[in-house]
Protein backbone atom coordinates (compact mmCIF):
# COMPACT_ATOMS: atom_id res chain seq x y z
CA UNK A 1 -9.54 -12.32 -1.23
CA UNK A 2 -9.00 -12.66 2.47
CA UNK A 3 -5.95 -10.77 2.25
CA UNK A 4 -6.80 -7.82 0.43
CA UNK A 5 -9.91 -7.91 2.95
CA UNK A 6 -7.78 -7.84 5.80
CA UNK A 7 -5.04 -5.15 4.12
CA UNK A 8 -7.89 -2.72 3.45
CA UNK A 9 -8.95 -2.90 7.23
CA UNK A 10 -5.65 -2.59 8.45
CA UNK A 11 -5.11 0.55 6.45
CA UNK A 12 -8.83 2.16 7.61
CA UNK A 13 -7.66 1.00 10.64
CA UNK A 14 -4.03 2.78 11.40
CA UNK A 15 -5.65 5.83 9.42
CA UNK A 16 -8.89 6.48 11.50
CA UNK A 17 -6.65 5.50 15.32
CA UNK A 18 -4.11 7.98 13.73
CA UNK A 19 -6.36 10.88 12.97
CA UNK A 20 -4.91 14.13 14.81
CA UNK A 21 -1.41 12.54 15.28
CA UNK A 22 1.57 13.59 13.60
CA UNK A 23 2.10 10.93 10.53
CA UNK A 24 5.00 10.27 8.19
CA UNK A 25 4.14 8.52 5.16
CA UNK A 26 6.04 6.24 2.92
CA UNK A 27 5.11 3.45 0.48
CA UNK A 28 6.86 0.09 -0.69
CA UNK A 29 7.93 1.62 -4.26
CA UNK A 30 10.24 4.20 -2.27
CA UNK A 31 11.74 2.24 -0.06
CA UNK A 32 12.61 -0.69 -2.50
CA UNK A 33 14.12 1.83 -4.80
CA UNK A 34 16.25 3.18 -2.27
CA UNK A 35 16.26 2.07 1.41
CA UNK A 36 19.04 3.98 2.80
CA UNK A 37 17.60 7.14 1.80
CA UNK A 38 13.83 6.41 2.22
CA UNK A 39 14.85 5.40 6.00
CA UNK A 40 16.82 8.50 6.16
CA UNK A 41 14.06 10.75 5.51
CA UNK A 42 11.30 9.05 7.13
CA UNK A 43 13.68 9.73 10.78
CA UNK A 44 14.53 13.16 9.36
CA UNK A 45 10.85 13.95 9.43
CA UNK A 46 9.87 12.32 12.56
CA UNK A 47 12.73 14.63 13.82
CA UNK A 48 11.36 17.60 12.55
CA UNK A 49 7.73 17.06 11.71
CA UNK A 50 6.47 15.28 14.87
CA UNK A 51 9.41 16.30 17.32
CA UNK A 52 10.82 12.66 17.76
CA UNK A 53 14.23 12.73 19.36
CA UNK A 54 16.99 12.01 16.97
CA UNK A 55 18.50 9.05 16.67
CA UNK A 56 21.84 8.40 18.67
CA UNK A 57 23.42 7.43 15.04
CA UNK A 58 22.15 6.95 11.34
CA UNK A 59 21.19 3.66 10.30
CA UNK A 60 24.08 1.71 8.71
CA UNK A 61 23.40 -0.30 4.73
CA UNK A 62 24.43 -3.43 6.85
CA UNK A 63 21.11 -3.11 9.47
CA UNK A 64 18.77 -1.55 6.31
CA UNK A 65 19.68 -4.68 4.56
CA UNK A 66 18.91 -7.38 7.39
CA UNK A 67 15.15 -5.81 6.84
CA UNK A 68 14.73 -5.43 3.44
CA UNK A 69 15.10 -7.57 0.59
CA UNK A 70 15.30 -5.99 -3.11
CA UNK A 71 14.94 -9.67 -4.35
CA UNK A 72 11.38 -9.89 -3.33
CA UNK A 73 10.03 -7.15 -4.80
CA UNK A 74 8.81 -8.19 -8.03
CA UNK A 75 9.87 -6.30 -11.29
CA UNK A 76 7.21 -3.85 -11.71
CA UNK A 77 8.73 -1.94 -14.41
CA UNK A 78 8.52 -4.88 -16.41
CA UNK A 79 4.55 -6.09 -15.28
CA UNK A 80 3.91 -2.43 -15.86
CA UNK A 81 3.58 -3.12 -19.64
CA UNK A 82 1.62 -6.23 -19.18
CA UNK A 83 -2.21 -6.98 -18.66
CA UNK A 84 -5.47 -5.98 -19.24
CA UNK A 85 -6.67 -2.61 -17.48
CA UNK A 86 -9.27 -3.49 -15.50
CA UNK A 87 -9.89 0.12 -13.96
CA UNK A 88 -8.04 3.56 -14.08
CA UNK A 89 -8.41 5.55 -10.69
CA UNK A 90 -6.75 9.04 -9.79
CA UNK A 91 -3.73 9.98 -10.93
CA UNK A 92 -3.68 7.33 -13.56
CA UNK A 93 -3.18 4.43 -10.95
CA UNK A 94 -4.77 1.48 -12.34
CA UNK A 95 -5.58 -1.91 -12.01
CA UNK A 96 -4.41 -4.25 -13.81
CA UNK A 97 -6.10 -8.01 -14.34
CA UNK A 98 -4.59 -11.00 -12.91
CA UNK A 99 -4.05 -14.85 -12.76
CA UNK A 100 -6.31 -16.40 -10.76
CA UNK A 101 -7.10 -19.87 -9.65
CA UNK A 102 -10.64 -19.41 -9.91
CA UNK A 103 -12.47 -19.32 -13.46
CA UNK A 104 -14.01 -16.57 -15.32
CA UNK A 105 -17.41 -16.00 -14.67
CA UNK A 106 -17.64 -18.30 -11.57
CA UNK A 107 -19.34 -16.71 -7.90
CA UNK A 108 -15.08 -17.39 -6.43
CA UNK A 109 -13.90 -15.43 -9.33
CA UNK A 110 -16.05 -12.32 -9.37
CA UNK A 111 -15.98 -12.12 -5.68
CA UNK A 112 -11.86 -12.22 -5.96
CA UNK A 113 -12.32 -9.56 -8.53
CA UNK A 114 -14.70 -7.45 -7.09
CA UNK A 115 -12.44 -6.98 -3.14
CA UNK A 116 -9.25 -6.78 -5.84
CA UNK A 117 -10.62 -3.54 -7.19
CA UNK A 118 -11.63 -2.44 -4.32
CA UNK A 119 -8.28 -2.56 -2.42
CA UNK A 120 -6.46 -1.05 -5.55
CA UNK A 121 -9.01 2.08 -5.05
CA UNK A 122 -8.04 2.16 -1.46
CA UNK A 123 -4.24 1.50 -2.73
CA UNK A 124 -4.53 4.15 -5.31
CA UNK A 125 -6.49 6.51 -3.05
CA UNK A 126 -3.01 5.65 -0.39
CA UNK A 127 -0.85 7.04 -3.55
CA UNK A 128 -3.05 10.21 -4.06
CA UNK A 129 -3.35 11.20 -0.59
CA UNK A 130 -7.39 10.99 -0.33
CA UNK A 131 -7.54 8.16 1.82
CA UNK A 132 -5.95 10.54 4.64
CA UNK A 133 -8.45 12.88 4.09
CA UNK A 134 -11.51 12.98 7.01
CA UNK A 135 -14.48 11.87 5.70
CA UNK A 136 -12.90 9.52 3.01
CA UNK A 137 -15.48 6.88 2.31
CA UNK A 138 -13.78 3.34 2.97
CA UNK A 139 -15.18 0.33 0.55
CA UNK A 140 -17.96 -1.50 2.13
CA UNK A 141 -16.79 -4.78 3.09
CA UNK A 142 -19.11 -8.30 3.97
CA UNK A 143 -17.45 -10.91 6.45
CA UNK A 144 -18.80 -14.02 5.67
CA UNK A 145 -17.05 -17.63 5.07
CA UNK A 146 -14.23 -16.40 3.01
């Protein structure tokens, strides 16, 4: 619960400090799929979006690989097809329920349950394109204990 706390306000965060400045977006799904060419375009369009010199050469497989590792990205295709639909947000992104240490019905459980969905709206609302939008209304979020 901490985590998805702390991804939300890291998102808000780089989003509202990088209102009015030129932005290049990318997500996880893309560049697991395929990093040479996600990398590839994400320096061709801070080239000629935002006017960021060129790189002196392109980024070899070798140095793309010393970052990123296909192995840990976990076979969504396959989870895709597995559990419960908890919520369906724009564009068809949804959230999906989870294993959890914490029991059904207990306070820990709920409150786990109740940040998850919230990130995945944020997550979802990352996907669509809203949560770069001014105005966008950020999930309210309590700092307590947890």
């Amino acid at each position: 619960e901490r985590g998805l706390r702390l991804w939300i306000v890291y998102n808000m965060r780089a989003i509202e400090n990088s209102a009015g400045l030129c932005r290049v977006l990318s997500n996880n799904d893309d560049v697991m799929a395929n990093p040479i060419k996600e990398v590839q375009r994400i320096s061709d369009e801070l080239t000629k979006k935002c006017g960021v010199p060129r790189p002196p050469h392109r980024l070899s497989e070798d140095v793309v690989k010393q970052f990123i590792d296909p192995t840990l990205h976990h076979n969504k295709k396959a989870d895709d097809k597995k559990g419960k639909v908890l919520a369906t947000f724009k564009n068809d992104c949804v959230a999906k329920d989870f294993k959890s240490i914490f029991q059904e019905g207990t306070q820990n459980r709920n409150t786990e349950l109740d940040m998850y969905l919230k990130a995945m709206k944020v997550y979802c609302d990352l996907k669509s394109g809203d949560a770069y939008h001014e105005g966008y209304e950020w999930p309210s979020l309590t700092f307590g204990s947890n």
